[in-house]
Protein backbone atom coordinates (compact mmCIF):
# COMPACT_ATOMS: atom_id res chain seq x y z
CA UNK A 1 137.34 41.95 -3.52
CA UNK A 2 137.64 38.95 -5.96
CA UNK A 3 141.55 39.17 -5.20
CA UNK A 4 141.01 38.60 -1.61
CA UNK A 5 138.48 36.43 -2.12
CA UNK A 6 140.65 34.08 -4.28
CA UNK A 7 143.29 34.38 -1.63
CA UNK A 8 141.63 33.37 1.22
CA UNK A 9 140.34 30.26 -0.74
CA UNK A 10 144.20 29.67 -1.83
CA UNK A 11 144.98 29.72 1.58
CA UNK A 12 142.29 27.25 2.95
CA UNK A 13 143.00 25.04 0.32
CA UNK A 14 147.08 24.98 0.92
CA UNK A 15 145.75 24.59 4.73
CA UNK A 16 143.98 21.71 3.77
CA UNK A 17 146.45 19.86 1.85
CA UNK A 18 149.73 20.38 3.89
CA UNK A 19 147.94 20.31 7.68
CA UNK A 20 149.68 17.12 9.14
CA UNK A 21 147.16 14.54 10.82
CA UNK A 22 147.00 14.31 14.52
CA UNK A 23 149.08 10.66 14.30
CA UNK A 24 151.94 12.67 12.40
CA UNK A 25 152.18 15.23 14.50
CA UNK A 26 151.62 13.14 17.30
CA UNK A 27 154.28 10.86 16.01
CA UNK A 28 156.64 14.20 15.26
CA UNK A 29 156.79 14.89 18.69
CA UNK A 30 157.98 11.82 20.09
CA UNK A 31 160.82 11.99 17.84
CA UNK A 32 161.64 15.44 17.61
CA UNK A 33 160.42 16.24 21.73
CA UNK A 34 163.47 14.82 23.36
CA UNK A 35 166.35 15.15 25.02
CA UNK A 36 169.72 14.49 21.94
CA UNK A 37 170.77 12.26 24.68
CA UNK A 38 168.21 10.25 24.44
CA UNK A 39 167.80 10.34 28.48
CA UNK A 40 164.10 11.16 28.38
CA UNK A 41 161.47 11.50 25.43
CA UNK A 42 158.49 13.05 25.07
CA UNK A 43 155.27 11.48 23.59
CA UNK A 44 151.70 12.08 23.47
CA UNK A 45 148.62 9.66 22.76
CA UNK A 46 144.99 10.55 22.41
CA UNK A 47 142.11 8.34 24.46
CA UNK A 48 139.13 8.78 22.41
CA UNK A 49 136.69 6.84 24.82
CA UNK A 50 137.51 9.41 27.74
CA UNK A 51 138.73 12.21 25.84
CA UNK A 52 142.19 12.79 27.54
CA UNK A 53 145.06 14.02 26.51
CA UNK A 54 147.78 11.70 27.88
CA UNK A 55 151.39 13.44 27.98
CA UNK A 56 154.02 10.75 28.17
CA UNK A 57 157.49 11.70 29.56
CA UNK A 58 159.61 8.37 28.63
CA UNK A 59 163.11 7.92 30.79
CA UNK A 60 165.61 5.58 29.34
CA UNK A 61 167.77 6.11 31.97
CA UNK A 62 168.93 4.27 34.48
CA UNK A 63 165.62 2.37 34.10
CA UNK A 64 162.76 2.34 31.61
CA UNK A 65 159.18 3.91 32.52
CA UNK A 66 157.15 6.33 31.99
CA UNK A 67 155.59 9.13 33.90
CA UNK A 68 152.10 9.80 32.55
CA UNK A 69 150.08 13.33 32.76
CA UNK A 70 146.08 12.99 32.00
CA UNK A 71 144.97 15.99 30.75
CA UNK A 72 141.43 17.19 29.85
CA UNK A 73 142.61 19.11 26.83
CA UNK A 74 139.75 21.67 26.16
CA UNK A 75 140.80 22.59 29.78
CA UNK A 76 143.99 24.01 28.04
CA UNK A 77 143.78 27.79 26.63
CA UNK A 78 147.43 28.41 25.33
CA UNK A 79 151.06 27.33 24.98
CA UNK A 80 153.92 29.23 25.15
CA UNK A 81 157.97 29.12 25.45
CA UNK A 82 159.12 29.38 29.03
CA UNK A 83 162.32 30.85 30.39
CA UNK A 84 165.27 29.63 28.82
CA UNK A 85 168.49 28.33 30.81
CA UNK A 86 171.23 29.42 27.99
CA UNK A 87 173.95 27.65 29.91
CA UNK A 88 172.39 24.17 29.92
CA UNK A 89 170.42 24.17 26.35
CA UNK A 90 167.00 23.22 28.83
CA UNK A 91 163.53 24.91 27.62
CA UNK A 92 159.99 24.39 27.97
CA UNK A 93 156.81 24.77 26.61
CA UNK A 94 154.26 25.70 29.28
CA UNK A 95 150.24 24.07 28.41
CA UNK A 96 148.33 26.85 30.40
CA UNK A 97 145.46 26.05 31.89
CA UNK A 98 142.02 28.15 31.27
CA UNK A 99 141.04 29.89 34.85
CA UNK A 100 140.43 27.90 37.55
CA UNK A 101 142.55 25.43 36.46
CA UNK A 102 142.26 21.29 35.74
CA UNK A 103 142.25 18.36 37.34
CA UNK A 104 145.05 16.01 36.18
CA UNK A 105 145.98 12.56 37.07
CA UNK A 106 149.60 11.68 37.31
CA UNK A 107 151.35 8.33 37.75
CA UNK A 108 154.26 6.56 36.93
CA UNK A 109 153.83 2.96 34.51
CA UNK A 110 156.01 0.98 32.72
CA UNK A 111 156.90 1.40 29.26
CA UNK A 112 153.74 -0.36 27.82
CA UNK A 113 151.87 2.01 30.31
CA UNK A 114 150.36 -0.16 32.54
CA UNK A 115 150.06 0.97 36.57
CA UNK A 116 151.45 -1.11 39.34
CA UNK A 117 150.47 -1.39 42.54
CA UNK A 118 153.73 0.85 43.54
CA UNK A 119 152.71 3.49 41.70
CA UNK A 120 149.90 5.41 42.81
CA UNK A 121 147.48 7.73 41.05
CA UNK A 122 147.83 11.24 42.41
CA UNK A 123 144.93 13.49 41.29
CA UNK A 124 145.93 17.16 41.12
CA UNK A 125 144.68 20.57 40.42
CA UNK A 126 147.11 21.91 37.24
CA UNK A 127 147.17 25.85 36.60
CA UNK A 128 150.03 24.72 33.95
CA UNK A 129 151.95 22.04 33.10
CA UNK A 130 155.86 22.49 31.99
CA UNK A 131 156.97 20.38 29.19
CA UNK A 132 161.07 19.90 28.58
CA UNK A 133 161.98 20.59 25.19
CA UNK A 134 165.65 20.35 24.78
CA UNK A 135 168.01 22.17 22.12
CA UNK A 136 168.04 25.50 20.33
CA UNK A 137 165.50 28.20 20.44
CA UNK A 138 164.36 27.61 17.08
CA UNK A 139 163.55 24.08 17.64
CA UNK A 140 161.69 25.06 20.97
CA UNK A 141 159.78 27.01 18.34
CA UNK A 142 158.82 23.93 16.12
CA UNK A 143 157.96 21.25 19.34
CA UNK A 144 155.66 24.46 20.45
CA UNK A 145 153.84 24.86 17.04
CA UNK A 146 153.96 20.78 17.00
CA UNK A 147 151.75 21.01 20.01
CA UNK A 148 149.61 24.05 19.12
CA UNK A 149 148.46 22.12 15.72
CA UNK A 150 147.64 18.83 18.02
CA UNK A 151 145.12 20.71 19.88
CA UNK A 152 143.72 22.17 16.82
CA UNK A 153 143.47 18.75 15.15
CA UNK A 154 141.55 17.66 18.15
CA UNK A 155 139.22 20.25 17.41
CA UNK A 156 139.83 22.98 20.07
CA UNK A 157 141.40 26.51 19.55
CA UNK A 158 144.23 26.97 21.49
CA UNK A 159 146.23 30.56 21.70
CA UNK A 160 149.76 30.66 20.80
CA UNK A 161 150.77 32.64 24.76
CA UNK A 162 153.91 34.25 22.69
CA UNK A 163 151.83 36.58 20.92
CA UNK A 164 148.91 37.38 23.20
């Protein structure tokens, strides 16, 4: 009893001290979340004031902006790896939704993320939303965890959908 005891205390404490912050990880995936050709990143910013997740997808090519996915994040129950394309390199990470869905916004901005007139807000219901995550399985791996412990740093418990 003592053993375990001692362990599980171990174990919270090693939690503690090597659990990045939610601007680390935050800043981990935009530079680990892209494409190695630097055609597209990915990048994600928390708004405190109306507690939305907001999912950046930057494109560098052939012009600069940004397509921008509001998300209400305890809306999301799990993440998980999606099919692979083994020819091309492409994978995803899939945010599921819990049932019934969310309600997302969806517009395009430029790359200090302001909306023009051109680009209008298109509010949708989301069951999930696909993320691209570029390069080996094993890094797939990583950007998913990445995204698993920025949900928990925001305080809500979301599953790992690989080993449900």
């Amino acid at each position: 009893m003592k053993i375990t005891l001692l362990s599980m205390m171990f174990l919270a404490l090693s939690h503690v001290i090597y659990s990045q912050s939610l601007e680390e990880t935050s800043n981990w995936i935009a530079s680990n979340a892209g494409a190695p050709n630097q055609m597209f990143s990915n990048a994600v910013a928390y708004n405190a004031k109306t507690n939305k997740l907001l999912l950046y997808k930057n494109y560098s090519a052939p012009f600069k902006f940004r397509k921008v996915t509001e998300i209400d994040p305890a809306q999301v129950n799990s993440i998980s790896l999606s099919e692979t394309d083994r020819k091309s390199g492409l994978r995803g990470i899939v945010l599921s939704f819990k049932t019934g869905g969310s309600n997302t916004r969806i517009y395009l901005a430029n790359n200090n993320t302001r909306v023009t007139k051109v680009n209008k807000i298109k509010e949708i219901q989301m069951y999930e939303f696909p993320i691209l995550a570029e390069g080996s399985l094993e890094h797939a791996k990583k950007i998913k965890m990445a995204y698993i412990n920025l949900f928990h740093q925001l305080g809500i418990n979301v599953k790992d959908g690989d080993i449900l």
